[in-house]
Protein backbone atom coordinates (compact mmCIF):
# COMPACT_ATOMS: atom_id res chain seq x y z
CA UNK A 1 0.00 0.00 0.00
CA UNK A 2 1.68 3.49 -1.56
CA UNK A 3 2.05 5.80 1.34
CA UNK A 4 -0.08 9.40 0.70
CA UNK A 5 1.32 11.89 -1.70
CA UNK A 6 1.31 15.10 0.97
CA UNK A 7 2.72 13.19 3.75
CA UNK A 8 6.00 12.16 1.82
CA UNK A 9 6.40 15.62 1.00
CA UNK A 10 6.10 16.60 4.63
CA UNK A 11 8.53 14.45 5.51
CA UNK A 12 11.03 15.61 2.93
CA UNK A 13 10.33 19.53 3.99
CA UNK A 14 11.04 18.78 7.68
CA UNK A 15 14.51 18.46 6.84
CA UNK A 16 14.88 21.41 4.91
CA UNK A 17 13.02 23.61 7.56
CA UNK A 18 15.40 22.33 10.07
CA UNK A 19 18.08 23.22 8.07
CA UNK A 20 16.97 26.37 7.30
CA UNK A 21 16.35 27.72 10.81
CA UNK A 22 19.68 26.14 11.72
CA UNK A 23 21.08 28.62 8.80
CA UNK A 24 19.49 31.60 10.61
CA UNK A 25 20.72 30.92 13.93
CA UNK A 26 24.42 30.38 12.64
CA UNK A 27 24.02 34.01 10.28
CA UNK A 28 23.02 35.13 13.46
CA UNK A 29 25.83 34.14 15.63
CA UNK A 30 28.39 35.24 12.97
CA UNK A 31 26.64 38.16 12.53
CA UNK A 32 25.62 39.38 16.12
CA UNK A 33 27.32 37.15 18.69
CA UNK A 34 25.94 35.70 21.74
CA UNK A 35 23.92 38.58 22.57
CA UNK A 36 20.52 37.35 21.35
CA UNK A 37 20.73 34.08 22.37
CA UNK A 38 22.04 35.34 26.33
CA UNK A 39 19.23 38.15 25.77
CA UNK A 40 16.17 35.67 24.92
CA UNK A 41 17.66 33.44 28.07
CA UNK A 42 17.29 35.79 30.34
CA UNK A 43 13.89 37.44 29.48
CA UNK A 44 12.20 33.85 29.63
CA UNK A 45 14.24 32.69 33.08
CA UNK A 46 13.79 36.08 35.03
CA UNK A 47 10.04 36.45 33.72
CA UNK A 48 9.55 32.87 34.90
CA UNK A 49 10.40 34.10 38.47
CA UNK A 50 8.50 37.31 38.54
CA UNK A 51 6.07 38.76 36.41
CA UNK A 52 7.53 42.44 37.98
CA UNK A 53 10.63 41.04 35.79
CA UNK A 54 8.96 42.40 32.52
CA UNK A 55 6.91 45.42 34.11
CA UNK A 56 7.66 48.31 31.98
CA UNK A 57 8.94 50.67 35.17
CA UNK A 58 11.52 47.53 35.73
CA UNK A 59 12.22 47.89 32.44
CA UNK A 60 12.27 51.55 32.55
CA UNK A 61 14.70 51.44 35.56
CA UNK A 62 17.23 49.11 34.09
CA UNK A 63 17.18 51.35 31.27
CA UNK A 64 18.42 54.28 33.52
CA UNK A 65 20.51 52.05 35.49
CA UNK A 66 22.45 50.92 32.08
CA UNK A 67 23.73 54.42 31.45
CA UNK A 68 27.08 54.28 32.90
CA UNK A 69 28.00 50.95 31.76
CA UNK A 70 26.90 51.71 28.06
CA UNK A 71 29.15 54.57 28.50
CA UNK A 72 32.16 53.06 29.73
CA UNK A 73 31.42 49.81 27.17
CA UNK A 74 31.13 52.47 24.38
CA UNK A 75 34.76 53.14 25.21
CA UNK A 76 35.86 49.71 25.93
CA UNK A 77 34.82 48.83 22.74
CA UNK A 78 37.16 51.03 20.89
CA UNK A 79 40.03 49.71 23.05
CA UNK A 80 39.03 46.19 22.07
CA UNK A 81 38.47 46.95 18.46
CA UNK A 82 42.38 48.10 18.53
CA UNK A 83 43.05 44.18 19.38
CA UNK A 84 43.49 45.87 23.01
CA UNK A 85 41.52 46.64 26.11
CA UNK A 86 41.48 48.78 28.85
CA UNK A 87 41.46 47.79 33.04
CA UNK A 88 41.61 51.16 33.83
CA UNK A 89 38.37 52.30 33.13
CA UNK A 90 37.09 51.89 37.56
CA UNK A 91 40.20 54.31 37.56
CA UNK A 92 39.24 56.70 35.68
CA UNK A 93 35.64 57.02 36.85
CA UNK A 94 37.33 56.81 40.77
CA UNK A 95 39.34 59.69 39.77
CA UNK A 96 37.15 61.70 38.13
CA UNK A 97 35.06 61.49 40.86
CA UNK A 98 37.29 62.76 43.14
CA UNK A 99 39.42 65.51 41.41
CA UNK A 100 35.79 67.09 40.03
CA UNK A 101 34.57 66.75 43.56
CA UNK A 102 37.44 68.52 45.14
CA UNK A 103 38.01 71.19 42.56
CA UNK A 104 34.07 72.31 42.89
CA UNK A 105 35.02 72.41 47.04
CA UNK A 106 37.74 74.42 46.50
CA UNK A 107 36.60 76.85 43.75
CA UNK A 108 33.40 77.27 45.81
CA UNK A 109 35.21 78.78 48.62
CA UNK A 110 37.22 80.58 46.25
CA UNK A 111 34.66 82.25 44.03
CA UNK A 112 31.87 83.86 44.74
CA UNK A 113 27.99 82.51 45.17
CA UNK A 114 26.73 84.34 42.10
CA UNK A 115 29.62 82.07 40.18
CA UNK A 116 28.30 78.45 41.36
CA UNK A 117 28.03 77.46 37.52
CA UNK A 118 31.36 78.17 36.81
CA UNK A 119 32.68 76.38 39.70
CA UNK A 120 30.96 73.38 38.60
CA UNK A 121 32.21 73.61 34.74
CA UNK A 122 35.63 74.23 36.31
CA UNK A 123 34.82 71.13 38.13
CA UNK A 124 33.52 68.84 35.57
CA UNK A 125 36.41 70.07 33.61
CA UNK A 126 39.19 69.31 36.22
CA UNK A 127 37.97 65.61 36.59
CA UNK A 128 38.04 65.02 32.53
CA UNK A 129 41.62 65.94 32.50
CA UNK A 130 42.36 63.65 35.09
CA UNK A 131 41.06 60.58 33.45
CA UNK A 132 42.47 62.11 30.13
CA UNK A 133 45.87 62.18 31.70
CA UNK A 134 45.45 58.02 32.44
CA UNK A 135 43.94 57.42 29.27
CA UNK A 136 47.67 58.91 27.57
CA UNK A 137 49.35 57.26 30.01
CA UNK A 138 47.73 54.46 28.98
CA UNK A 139 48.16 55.45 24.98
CA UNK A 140 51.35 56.29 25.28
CA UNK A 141 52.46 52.80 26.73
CA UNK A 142 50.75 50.95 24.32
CA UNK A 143 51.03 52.78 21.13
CA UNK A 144 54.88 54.33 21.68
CA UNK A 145 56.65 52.15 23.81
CA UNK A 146 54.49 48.91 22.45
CA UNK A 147 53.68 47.61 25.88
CA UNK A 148 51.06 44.74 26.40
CA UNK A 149 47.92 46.56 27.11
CA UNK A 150 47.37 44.13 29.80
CA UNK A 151 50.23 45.20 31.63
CA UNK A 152 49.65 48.99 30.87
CA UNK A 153 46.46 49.24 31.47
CA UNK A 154 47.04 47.26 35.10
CA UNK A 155 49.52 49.00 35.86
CA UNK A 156 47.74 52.47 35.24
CA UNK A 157 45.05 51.38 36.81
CA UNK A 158 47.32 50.97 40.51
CA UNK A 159 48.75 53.91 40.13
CA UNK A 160 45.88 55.82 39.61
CA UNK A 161 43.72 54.35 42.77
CA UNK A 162 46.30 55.00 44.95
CA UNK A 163 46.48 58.88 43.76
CA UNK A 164 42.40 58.71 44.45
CA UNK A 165 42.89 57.35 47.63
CA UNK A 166 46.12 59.57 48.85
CA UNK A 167 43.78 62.85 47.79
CA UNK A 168 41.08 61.68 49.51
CA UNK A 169 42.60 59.81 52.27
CA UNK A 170 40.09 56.74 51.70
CA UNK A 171 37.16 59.70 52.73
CA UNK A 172 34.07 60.44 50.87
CA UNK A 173 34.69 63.80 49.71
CA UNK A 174 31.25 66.11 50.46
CA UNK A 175 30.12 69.61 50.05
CA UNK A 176 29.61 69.45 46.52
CA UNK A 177 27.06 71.77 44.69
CA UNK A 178 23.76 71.02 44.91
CA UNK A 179 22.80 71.93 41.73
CA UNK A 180 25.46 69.63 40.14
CA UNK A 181 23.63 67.11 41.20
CA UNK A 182 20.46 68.11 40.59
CA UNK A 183 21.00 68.90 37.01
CA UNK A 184 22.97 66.00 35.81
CA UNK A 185 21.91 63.45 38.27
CA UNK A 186 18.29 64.11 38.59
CA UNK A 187 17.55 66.35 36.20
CA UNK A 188 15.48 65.84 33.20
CA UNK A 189 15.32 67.71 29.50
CA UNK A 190 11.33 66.68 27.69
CA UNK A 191 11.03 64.35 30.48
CA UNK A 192 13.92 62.44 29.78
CA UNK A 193 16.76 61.64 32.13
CA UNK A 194 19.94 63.82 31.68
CA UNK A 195 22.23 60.94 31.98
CA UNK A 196 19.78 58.95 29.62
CA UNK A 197 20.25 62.16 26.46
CA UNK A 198 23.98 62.14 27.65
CA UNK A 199 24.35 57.75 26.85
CA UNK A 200 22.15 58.63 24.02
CA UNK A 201 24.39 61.49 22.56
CA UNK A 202 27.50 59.78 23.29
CA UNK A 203 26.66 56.51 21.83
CA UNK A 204 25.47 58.79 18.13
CA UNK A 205 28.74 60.22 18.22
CA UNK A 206 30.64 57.21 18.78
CA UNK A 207 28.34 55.32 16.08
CA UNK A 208 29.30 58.37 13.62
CA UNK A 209 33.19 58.17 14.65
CA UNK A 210 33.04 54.05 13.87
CA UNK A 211 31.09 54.40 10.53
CA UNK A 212 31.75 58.06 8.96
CA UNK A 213 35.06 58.80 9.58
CA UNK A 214 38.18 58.22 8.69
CA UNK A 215 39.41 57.43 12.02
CA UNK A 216 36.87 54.81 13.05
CA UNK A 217 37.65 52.86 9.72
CA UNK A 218 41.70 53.34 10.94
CA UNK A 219 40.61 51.89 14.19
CA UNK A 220 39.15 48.77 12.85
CA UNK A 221 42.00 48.60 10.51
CA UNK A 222 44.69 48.59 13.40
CA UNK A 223 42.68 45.61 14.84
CA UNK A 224 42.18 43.69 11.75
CA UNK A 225 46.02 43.71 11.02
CA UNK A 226 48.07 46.64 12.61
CA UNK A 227 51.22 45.42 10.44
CA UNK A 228 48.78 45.98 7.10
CA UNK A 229 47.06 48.88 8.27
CA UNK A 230 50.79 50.73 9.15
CA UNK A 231 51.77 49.38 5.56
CA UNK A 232 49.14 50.67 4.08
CA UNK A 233 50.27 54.66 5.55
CA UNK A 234 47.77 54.83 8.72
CA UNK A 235 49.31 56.21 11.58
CA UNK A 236 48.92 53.42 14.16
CA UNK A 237 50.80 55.29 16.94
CA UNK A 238 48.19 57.96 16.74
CA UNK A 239 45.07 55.58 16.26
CA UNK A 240 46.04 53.81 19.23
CA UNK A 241 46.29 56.86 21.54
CA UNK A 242 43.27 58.17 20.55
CA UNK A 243 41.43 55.25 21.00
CA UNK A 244 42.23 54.76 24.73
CA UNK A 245 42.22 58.69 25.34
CA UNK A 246 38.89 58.29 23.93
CA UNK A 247 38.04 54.85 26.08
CA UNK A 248 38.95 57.51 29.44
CA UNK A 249 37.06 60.06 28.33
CA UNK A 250 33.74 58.26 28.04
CA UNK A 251 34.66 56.34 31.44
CA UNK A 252 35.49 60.04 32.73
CA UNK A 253 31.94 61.48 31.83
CA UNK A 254 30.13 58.46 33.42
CA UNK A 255 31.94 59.28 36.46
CA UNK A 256 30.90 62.47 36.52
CA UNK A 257 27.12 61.48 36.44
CA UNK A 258 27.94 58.99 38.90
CA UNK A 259 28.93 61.47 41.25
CA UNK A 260 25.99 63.99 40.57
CA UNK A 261 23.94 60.90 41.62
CA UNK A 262 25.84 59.92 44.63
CA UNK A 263 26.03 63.60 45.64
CA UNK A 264 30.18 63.22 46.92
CA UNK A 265 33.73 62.21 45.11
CA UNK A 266 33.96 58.32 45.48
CA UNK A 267 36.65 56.69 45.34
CA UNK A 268 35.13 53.05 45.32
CA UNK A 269 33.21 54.16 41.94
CA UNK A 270 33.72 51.89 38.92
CA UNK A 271 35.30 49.03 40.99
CA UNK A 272 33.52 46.32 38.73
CA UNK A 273 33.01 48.13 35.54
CA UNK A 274 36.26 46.93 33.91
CA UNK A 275 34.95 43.19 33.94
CA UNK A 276 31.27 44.26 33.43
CA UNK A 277 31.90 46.38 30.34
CA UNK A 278 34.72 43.78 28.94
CA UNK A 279 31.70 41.08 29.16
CA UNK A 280 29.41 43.69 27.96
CA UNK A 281 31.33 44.01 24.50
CA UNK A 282 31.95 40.46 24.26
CA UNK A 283 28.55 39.39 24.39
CA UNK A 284 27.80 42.30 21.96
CA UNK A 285 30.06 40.35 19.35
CA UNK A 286 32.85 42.58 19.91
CA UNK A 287 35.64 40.33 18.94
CA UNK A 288 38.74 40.27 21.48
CA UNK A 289 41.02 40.24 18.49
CA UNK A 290 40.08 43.06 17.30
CA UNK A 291 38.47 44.72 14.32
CA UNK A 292 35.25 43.41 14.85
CA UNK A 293 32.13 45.32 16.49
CA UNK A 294 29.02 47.51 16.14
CA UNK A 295 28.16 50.21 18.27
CA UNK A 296 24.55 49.30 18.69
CA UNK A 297 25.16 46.12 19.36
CA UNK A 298 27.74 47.09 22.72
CA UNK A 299 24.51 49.36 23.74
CA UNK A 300 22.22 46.33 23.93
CA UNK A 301 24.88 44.45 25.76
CA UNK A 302 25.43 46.71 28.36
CA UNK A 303 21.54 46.90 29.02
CA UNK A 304 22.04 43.39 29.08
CA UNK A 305 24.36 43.10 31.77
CA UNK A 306 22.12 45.45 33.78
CA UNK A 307 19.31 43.53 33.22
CA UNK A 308 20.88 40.32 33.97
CA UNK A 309 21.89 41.65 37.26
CA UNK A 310 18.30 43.64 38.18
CA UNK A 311 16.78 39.34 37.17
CA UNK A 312 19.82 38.43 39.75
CA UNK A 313 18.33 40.83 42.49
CA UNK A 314 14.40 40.01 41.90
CA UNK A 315 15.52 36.20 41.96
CA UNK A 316 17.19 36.84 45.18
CA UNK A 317 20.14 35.82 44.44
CA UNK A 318 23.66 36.63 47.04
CA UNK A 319 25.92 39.44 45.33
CA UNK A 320 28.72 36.98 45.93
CA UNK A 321 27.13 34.60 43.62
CA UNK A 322 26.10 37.28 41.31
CA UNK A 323 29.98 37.80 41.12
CA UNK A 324 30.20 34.03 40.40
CA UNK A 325 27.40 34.14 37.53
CA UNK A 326 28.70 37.22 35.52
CA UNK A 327 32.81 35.63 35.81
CA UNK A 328 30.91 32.38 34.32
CA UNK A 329 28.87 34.46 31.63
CA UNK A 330 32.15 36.07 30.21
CA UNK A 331 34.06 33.07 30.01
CA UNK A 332 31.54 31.85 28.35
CA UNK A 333 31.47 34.49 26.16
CA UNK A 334 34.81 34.56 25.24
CA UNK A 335 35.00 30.82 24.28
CA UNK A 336 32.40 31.04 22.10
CA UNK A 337 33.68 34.11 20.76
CA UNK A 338 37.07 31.87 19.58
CA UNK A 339 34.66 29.79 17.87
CA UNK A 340 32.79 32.73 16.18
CA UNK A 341 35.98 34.32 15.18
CA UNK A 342 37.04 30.48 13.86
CA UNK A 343 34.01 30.37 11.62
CA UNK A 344 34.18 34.19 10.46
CA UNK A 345 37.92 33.75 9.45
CA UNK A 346 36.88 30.39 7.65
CA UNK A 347 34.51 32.00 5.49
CA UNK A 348 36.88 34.71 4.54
């Protein structure tokens, strides 16, 4: 007895369906990274626990939350895309915080009420060259003197806590302006956040850098191949220094709206955002040997690791095991990120 028409040609299309959905995972992966996969994960797991997982002022929180860690990844991931990265980046925020918090003290005795603005400019100011004097340090080691940005980057980063805590003497520092905080901690512009338009601003810029100039297509190239790129006449040296002048800078401005929200110079600030952003561009797809990332994509992951860790706290789970979790989740990460990178150099 012949078997029906339709359901051999059922069977044969199951394959081919498979197949084909297996094809859009993989273009996916190659494509994205982790991210969506680690992204759909979470939203089911954490919305399993708690329905106040999904609720859209959760949502809305994380959102605000993710600011400084967008802004720190954006910079990360320019360090990274040099075949690099940056350990530094709790040290600069640290820093920031506390130069910009003891310059607006001082000025404010200094200069009169009526000036309070530009005490806090001065301020703001002060801490920005701070973190841009470790992010040369940091380009100057690794693009002059060719030291391991490992090493450099370490190094800078002990150095520049123990300036943070010698000025501050381990001591909140206090009496900042009001108003700083309450205008780019708290304040709002159309009902949006301040430090929500500042992410949003920086992470435009950084997307226009990356895809419309010169220098974000030199910064890829150093990545790709940095003996191919310096063949083919860009200035490595210089790429190099910007980038992780650049990588301080952001780090720099998310300390300062750290410390308009905290209302004092800090100088335990930023002490995991080196391994949080690192994980953040990895699961973005930012490739660890370089040359390989999107700037909307490091966005998303940095909300991600915020929202992974607001699931951690609704689930109730111990910060020491959250610790435990996100060291697991990069690892992770980075091992399938050798296997991404396998498959992307195999097609080329």
């Amino acid at each position: 007895m012949s078997m029906p028409t339709t359901t051999i040609a059922e069977d044969a299309a199951a394959p081919r369906r498979s197949n084909a959905a297996l094809a859009g995972l993989r273009a996916v992966f190659l494509r994205v990274g982790v991210l969506p996969f680690f992204l759909v994960a979470t939203l089911i797991a954490f919305s399993l626990v708690s329905k106040e997982f999904l609720a859209l002022q959760n949502l809305t929180n994380v959102a605000r939350q993710s600011v400084y860690l967008i802004l720190v990844s954006l910079g990360q991931m320019l360090a990274l895309l040099t075949g690099g990265f940056d350990l530094s980046v709790g040290t600069a925020i640290a820093l920031t915080s506390v130069v910009s918090a003891l310059a607006m003290v001082s000025l404010s005795h200094l200069l009169p009420p009526d000036m309070l603005w530009l005490v806090i400019v001065l301020g703001c100011c002060a801490g920005l060259a701070a973190a841009l004097v470790i992010g040369s340090l940091n380009g100057l080691g690794v693009a002059v003197f060719g030291v391991s940005p490992f090493i450099m980057t370490l190094g800078v980063q002990s150095v520049g806590a123990g300036i943070a805590l010698f000025l501050t003497g381990g001591v909140p520092v206090s009496g900042i302006p009001y108003e700083f905080g309450d205008a780019l901690g708290f304040g709002r512009v159309l009902d949006i956040p301040v430090p929500v338009l500042v992410a949003i601003v920086a992470a435009a810029a950084i997307w226009l850098v990356m895809n419309r100039t010169r220098l974000g297509k030199h910064i890829q190239a150093v990545g790709g191949n940095v003996k191919a790129a310096r063949l083919s006449g860009v200035n490595t040296t210089k790429v190099l220094f910007i980038a992780y002048a650049l990588c301080a800078l952001l780090a720099s401005v998310a300390g300062l709206l750290l410390t308009a929200r905290v209302g004092s110079g800090e100088t335990n600030l930023g002490g995991t955002i080196a391994l949080e952003s690192i994980a953040a561009c990895v699961i973005a797809g930012v490739s660890l040997h370089g040359g390989i990332g999107r700037v909307e994509n490091v966005v998303l992951g940095g909300f991600f690791i915020v929202l992974l860790q607001n699931g951690m706290n609704i689930a109730q789970i111990g910060s020491y095991m959250q610790m435990v979790l996100l060291g697991s989740l990069l690892v992770l990460a980075v091992i399938l990120d050798q296997f991404r990178y396998r498959l992307l150099v195999g097609e080329r």
